[in-house]
Protein backbone atom coordinates (compact mmCIF):
# COMPACT_ATOMS: atom_id res chain seq x y z
CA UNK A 1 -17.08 -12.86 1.89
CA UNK A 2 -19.28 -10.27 3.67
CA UNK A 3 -17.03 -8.60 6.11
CA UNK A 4 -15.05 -5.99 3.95
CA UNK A 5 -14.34 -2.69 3.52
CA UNK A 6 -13.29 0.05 0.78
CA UNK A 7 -11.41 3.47 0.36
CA UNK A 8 -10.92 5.00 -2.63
CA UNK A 9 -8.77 7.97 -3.53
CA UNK A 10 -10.70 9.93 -5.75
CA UNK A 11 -7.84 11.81 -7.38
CA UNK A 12 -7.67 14.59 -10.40
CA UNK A 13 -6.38 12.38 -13.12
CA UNK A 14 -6.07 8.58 -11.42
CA UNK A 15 -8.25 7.33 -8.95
CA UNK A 16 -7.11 4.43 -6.49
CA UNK A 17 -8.90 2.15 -4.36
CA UNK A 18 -8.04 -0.58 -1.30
CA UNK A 19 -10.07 -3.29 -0.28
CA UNK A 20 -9.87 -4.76 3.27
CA UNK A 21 -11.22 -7.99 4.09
CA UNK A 22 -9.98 -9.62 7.54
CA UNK A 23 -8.28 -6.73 8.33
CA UNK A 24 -5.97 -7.52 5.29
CA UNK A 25 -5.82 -4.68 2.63
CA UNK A 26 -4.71 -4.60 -0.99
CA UNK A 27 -4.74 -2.35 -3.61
CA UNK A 28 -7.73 -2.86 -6.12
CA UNK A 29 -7.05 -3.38 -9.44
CA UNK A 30 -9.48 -2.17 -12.62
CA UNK A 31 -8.67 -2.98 -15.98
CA UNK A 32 -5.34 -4.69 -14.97
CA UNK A 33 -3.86 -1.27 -13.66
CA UNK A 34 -4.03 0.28 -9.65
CA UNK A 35 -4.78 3.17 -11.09
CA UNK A 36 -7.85 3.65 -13.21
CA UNK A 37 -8.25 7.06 -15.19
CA UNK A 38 -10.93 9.51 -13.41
CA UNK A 39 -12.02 10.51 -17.04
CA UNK A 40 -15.33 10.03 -17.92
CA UNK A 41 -17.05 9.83 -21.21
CA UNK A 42 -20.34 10.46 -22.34
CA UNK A 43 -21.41 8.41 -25.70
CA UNK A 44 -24.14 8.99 -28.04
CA UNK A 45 -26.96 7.69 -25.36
CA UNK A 46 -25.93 9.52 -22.55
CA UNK A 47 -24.33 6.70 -20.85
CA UNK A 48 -21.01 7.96 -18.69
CA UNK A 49 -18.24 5.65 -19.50
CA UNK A 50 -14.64 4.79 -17.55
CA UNK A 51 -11.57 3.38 -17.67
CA UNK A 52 -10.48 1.72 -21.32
CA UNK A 53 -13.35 2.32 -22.74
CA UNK A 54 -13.78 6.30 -21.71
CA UNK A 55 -9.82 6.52 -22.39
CA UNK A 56 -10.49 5.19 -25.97
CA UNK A 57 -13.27 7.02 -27.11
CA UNK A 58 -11.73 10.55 -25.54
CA UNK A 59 -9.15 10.12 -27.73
CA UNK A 60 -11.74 9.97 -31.08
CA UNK A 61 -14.06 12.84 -29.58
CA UNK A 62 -12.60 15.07 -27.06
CA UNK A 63 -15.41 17.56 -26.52
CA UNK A 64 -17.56 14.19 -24.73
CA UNK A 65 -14.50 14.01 -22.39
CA UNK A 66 -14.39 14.98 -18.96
CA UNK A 67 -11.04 14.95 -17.90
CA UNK A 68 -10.69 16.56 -14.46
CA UNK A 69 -13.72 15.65 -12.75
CA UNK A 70 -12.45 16.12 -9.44
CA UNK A 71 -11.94 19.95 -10.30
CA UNK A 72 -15.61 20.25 -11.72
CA UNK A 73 -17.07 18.73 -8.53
CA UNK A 74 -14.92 21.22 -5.89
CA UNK A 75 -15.86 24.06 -8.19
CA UNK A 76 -19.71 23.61 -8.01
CA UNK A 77 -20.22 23.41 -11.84
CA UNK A 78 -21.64 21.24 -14.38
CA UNK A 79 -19.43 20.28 -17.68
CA UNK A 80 -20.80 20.18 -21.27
CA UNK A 81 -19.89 16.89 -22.77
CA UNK A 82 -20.97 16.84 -26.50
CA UNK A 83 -23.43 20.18 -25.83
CA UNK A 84 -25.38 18.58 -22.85
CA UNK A 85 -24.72 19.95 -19.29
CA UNK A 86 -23.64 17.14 -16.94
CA UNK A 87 -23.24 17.33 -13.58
CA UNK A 88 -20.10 17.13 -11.52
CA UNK A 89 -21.64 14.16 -8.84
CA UNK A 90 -22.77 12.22 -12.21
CA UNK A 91 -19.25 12.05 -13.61
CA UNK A 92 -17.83 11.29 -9.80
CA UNK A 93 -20.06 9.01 -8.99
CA UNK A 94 -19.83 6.58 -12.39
CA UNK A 95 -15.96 6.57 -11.48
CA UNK A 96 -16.75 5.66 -8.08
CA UNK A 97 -19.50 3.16 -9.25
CA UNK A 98 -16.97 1.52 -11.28
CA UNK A 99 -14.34 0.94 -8.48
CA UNK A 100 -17.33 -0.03 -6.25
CA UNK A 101 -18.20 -2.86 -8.78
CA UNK A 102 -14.78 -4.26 -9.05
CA UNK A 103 -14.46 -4.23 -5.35
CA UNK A 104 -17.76 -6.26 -4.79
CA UNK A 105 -17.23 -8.30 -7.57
CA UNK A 106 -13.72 -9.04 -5.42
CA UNK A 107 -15.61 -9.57 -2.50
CA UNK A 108 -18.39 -11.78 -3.91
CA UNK A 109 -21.26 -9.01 -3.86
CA UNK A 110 -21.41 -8.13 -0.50
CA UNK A 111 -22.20 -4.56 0.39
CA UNK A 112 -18.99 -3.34 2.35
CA UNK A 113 -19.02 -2.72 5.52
CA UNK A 114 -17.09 0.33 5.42
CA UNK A 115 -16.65 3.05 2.40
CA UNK A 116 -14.00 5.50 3.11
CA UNK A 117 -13.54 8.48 0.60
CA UNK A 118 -10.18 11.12 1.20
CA UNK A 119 -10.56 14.71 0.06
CA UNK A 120 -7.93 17.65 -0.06
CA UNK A 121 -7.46 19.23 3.15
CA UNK A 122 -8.17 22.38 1.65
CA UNK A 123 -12.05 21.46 1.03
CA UNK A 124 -14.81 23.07 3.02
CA UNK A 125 -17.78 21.01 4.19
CA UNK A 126 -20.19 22.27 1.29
CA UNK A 127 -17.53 20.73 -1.12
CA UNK A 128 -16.97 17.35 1.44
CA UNK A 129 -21.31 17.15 1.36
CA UNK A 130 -20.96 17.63 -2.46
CA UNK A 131 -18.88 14.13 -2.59
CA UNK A 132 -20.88 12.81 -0.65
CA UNK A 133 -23.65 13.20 -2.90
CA UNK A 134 -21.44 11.87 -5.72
CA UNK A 135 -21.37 8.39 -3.44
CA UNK A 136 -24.96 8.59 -2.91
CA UNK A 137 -25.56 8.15 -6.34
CA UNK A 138 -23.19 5.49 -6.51
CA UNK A 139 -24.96 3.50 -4.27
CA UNK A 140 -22.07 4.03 -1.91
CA UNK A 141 -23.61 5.03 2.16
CA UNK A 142 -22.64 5.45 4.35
CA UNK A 143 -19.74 6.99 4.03
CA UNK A 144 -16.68 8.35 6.42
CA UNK A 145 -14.75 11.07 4.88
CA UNK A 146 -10.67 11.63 5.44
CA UNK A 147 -8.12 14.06 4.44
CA UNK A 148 -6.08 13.27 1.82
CA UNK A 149 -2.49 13.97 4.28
CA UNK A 150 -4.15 12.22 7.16
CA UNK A 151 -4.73 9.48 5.15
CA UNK A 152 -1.24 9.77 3.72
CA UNK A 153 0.08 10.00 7.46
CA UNK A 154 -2.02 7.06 9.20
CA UNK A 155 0.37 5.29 5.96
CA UNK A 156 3.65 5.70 6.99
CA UNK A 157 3.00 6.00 10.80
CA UNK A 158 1.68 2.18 10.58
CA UNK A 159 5.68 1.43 11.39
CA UNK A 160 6.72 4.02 12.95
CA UNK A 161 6.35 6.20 16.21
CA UNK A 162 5.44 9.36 15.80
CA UNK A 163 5.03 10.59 19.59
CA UNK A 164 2.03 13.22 20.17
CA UNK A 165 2.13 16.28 20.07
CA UNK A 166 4.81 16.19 17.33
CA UNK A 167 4.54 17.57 13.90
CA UNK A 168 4.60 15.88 10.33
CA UNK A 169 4.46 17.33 7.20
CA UNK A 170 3.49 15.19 3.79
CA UNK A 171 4.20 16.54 0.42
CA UNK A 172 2.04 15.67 -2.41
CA UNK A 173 3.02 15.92 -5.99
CA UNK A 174 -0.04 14.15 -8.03
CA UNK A 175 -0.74 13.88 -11.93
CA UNK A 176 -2.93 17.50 -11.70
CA UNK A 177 -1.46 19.12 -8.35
CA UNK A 178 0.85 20.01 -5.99
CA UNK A 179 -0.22 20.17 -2.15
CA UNK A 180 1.32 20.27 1.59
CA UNK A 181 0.14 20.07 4.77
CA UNK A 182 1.53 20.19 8.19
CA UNK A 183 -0.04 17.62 10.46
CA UNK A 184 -0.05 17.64 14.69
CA UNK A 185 -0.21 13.51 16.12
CA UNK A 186 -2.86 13.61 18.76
CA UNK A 187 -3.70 11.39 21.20
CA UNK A 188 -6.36 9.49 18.23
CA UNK A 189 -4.74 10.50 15.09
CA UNK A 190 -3.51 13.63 12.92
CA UNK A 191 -4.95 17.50 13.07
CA UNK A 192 -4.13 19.44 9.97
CA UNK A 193 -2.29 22.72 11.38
CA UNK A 194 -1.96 23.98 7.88
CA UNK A 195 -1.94 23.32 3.62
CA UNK A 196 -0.94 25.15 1.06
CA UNK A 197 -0.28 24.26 -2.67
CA UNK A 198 -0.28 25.23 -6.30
CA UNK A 199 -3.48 23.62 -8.83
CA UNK A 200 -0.94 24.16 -11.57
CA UNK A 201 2.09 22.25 -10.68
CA UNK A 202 1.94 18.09 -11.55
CA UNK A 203 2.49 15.45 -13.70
CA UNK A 204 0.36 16.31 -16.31
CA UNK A 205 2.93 19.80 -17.12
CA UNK A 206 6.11 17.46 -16.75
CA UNK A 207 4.76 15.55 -19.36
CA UNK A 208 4.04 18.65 -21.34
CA UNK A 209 7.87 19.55 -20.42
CA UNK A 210 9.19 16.00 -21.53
CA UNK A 211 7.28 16.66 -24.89
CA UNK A 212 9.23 19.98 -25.43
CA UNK A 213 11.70 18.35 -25.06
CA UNK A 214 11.28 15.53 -27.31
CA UNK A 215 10.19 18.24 -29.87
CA UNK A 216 13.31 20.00 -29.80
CA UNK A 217 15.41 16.59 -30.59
CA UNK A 218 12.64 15.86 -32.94
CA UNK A 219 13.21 19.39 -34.61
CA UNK A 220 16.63 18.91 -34.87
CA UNK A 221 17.03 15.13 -36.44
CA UNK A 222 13.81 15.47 -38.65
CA UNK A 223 11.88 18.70 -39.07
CA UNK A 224 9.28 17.53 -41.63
CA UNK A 225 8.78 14.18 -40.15
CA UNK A 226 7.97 16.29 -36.50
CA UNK A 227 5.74 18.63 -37.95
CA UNK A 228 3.76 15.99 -40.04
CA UNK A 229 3.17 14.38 -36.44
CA UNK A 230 2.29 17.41 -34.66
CA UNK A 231 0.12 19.56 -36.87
CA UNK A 232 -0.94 16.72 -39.75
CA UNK A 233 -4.41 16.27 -39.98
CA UNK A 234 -4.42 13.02 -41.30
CA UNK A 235 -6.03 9.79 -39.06
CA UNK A 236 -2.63 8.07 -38.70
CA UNK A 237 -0.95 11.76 -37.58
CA UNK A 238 -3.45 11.61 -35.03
CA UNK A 239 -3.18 8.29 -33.70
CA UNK A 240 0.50 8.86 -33.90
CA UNK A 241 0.06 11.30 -31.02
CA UNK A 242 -2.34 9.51 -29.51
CA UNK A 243 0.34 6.88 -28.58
CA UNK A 244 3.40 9.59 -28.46
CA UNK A 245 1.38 11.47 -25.05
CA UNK A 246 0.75 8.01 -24.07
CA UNK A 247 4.20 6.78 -24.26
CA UNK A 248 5.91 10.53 -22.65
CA UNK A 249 3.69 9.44 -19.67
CA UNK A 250 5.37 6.19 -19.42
CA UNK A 251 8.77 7.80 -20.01
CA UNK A 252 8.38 9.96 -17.71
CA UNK A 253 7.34 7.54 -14.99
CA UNK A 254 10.41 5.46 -15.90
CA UNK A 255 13.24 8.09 -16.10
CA UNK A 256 12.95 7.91 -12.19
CA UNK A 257 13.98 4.44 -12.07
CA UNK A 258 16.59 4.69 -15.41
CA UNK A 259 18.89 7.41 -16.82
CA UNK A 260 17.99 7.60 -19.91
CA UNK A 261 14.83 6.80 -21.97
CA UNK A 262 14.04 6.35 -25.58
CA UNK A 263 10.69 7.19 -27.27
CA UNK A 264 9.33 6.54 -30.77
CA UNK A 265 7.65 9.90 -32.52
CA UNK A 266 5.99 8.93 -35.46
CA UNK A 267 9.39 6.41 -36.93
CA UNK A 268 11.49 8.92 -34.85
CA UNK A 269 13.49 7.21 -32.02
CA UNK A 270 14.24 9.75 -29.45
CA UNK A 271 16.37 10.13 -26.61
CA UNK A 272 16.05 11.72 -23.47
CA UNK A 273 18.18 11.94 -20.30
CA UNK A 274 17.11 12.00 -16.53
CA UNK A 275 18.70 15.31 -16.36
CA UNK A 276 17.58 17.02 -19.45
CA UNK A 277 14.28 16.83 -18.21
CA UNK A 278 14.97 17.50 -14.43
CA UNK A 279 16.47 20.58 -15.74
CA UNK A 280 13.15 21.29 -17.70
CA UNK A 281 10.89 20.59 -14.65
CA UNK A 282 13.36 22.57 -12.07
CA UNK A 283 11.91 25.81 -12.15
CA UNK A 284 8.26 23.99 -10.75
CA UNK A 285 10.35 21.29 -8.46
CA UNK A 286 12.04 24.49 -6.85
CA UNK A 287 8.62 26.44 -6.43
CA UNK A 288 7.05 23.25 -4.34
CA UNK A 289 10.12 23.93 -2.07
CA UNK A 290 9.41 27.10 -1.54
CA UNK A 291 5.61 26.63 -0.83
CA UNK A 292 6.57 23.69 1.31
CA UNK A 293 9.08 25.96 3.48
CA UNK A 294 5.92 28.32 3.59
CA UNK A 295 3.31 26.45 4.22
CA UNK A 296 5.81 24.89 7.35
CA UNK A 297 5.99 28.31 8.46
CA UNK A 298 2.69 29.84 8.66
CA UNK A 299 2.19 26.50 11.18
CA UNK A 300 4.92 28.04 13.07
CA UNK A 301 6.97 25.74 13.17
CA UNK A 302 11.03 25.46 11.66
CA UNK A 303 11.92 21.95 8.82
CA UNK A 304 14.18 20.66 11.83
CA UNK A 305 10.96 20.81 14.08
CA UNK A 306 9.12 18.48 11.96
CA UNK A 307 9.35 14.60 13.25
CA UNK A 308 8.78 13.23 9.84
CA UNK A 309 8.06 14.43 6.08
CA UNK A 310 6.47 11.93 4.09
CA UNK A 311 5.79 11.77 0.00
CA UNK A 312 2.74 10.95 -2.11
CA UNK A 313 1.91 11.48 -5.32
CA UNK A 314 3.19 9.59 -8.04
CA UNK A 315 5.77 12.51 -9.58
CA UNK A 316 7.21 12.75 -5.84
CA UNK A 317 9.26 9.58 -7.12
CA UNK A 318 11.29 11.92 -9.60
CA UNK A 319 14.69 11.78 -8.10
CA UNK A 320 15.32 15.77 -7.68
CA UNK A 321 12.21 15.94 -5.50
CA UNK A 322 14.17 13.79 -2.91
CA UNK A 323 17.09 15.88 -3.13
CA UNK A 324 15.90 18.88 -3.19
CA UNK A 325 13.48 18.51 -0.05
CA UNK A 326 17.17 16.57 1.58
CA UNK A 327 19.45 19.92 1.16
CA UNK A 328 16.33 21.48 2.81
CA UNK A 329 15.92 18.92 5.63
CA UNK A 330 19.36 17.61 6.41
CA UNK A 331 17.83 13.93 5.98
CA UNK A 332 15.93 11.90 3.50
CA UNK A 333 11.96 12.08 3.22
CA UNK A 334 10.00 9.00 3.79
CA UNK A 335 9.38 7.49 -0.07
CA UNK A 336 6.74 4.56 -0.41
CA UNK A 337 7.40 2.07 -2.73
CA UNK A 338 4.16 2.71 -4.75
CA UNK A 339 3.49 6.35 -3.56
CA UNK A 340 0.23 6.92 -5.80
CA UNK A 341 -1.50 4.30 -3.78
CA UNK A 342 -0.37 5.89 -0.40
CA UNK A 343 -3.61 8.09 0.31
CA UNK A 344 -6.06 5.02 -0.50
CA UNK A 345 -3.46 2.49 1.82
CA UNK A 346 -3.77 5.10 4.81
CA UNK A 347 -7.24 5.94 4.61
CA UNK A 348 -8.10 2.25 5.75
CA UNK A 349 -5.25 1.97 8.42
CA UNK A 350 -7.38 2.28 11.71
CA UNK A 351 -5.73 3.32 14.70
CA UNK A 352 -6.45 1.34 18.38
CA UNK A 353 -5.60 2.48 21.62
CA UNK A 354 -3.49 0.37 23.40
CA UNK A 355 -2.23 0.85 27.39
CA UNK A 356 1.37 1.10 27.42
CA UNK A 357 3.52 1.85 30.69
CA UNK A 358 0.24 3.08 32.21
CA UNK A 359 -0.77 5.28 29.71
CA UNK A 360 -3.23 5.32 26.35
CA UNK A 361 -1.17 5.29 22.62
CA UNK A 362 -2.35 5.16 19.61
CA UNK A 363 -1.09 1.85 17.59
CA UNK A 364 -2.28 1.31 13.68
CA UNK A 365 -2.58 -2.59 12.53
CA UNK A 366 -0.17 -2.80 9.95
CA UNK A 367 -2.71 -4.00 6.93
CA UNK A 368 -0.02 -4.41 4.67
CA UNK A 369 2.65 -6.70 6.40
């Protein structure tokens, strides 16, 4: 297999990857998840370690952690794992490295013909040429870059028309932020008219929410028992949390599918409802709204003038998100089935032009039948 290609959505806490081969596209899969943690970890010889291995070892010695690479490399800056500097392309590009690897390894170990990286919209070029370096030293060139909502866009507009000249706006509520972006369909693709967003609004605080919330019950049933768990310095206390954060992130994933979920703190068995923590996450739901409704203005445009919203981002699958963008729309967003995997699906859907009635439109192959 030598004719292939690769995208990977290099995101702030999960990165994502497709592979194309035969204009066929799947999503990659590392460590038997689609979504391998961008964390990196650097070990007593200065190696830079992903995926189990990183997320195991971060959990033993946190100050060799880097857990937001993504934000190191847009800010310019170098991180101090374990008192050595380490820069921000170096931690990119071993996460990048390591999704390369699988890929080939997919694809028999054939360079790719392709490598597509997304990017926030909101990046300037000295930020785009600083991921690019990241691939460089991943081996990975060359390399086309595309914004994240573009990518996100060229997605959902694989089955549907979206006539030119029309607007579209995609909302994007990931593990580490919250962005928008209003998007005009050209002639050969998507402009971005205008982005907003909020850096501290994402899955990472509703899971902080959801374990205030298991506190509280926790507080209430068992007081010693909670404390012993949350401030005991023993090696079981701290494996105990280990697997509680682990296990509110999996909660929290499945209380948009179920009503109610149960999680064990410590020998604790804990309850929580859909709308106990909807309630605890409305406040930041409601503010997204608001920036959305903004960020749709200064493009100046009205919500009814928009031909299409669409979600990404795996906490846009919490139910209120839905509603509350519906009572602002009149109609439903467009929901993927897997909307974490959206940005790396659309980054490799390549549009064609196609003469229809006399004139040129764009059609994209649907890659994922």
């Amino acid at each position: 297999m030598s004719d292939w290609s690769l995208a990977i959505d290099f995101g702030t806490y999960y990165t994502c990857a497709t592979i194309m081969v035969d204009d066929r596209a799947e999503v990659l899969e590392v460590d038997g998840s689609r979504y391998l943690p961008s964390l990196v970890y650097r070990d007593e010889n200065g190696d830079l370690l992903t995926g189990r291995l990183a997320t195991s070892a971060a959990a033993v010695s946190p100050a060799n952690v880097a857990r937001t690479p993504k934000r190191a490399l847009a800010q310019g800056a170098p991180l101090l794992l374990g008192g050595t500097p380490v820069e921000a392309e170096d931690l990119v590009a071993a996460v990048l490295s390591t999704m390369a690897a699988e890929a080939s390894r997919r694809a028999g170990d054939a360079p790719p013909e392709q490598v597509v990286l997304t990017h926030p919209a909101a990046w300037d070029d000295q930020q785009i040429a600083t991921l690019g370096e990241a691939a460089k030293r991943a081996k990975l060139a060359p390399v086309r870059f595309v914004p994240e909502p573009v990518a996100a866009a060229a997605f959902y507009t694989q089955t549907e028309d979206i006539p030119a000249g029309t607007h579209v706006a995609v909302y994007d509520l990931g593990g580490g932020s919250f962005d928008v972006a209003v998007l005009r369909r050209t002639a050969t693709g998507f402009d971005v008219v205008a982005q907003g967003g909020d850096d501290h609004i994402g899955g990472e605080d509703f899971d902080e929410a959801l374990y205030e919330l298991i506190a509280d019950h926790a507080m209430t049933h068992d007081p010693s028992t909670w404390e012993e768990l949350a401030l005991g310095t023993t090696e079981r206390a701290a494996r105990d949390r280990a697997i509680l954060h682990r296990d509110i992130t999996e909660a929290k994933e499945l209380l948009s599918e179920t009503t109610t979920r149960k999680v064990i703190a410590g020998n604790l068995p804990i309850s929580v409802t859909r709308a106990e923590f909807e309630t605890a996450i409305s406040d930041d739901l409601r503010a997204t709204i608001t920036t959305f409704q903004d960020v749709v203005t200064s493009a100046g445009l009205a919500v009814d003038e928009l031909a299409a919203v669409y979600l990404t981002g795996g906490s846009s699958r919490i139910p209120l998100v839905s509603d509350l963008l519906s009572q602002l729309l009149n109609r439903t967003p467009d929901l993927a089935g897997d909307p974490k995997a959206v940005v790396a699906r659309g980054a490799l859907a390549q549009p064609r032009m196609e003469s229809l009635g006399g004139r040129l439109v764009q059609v994209f192959t649907n890659l994922f039948g």
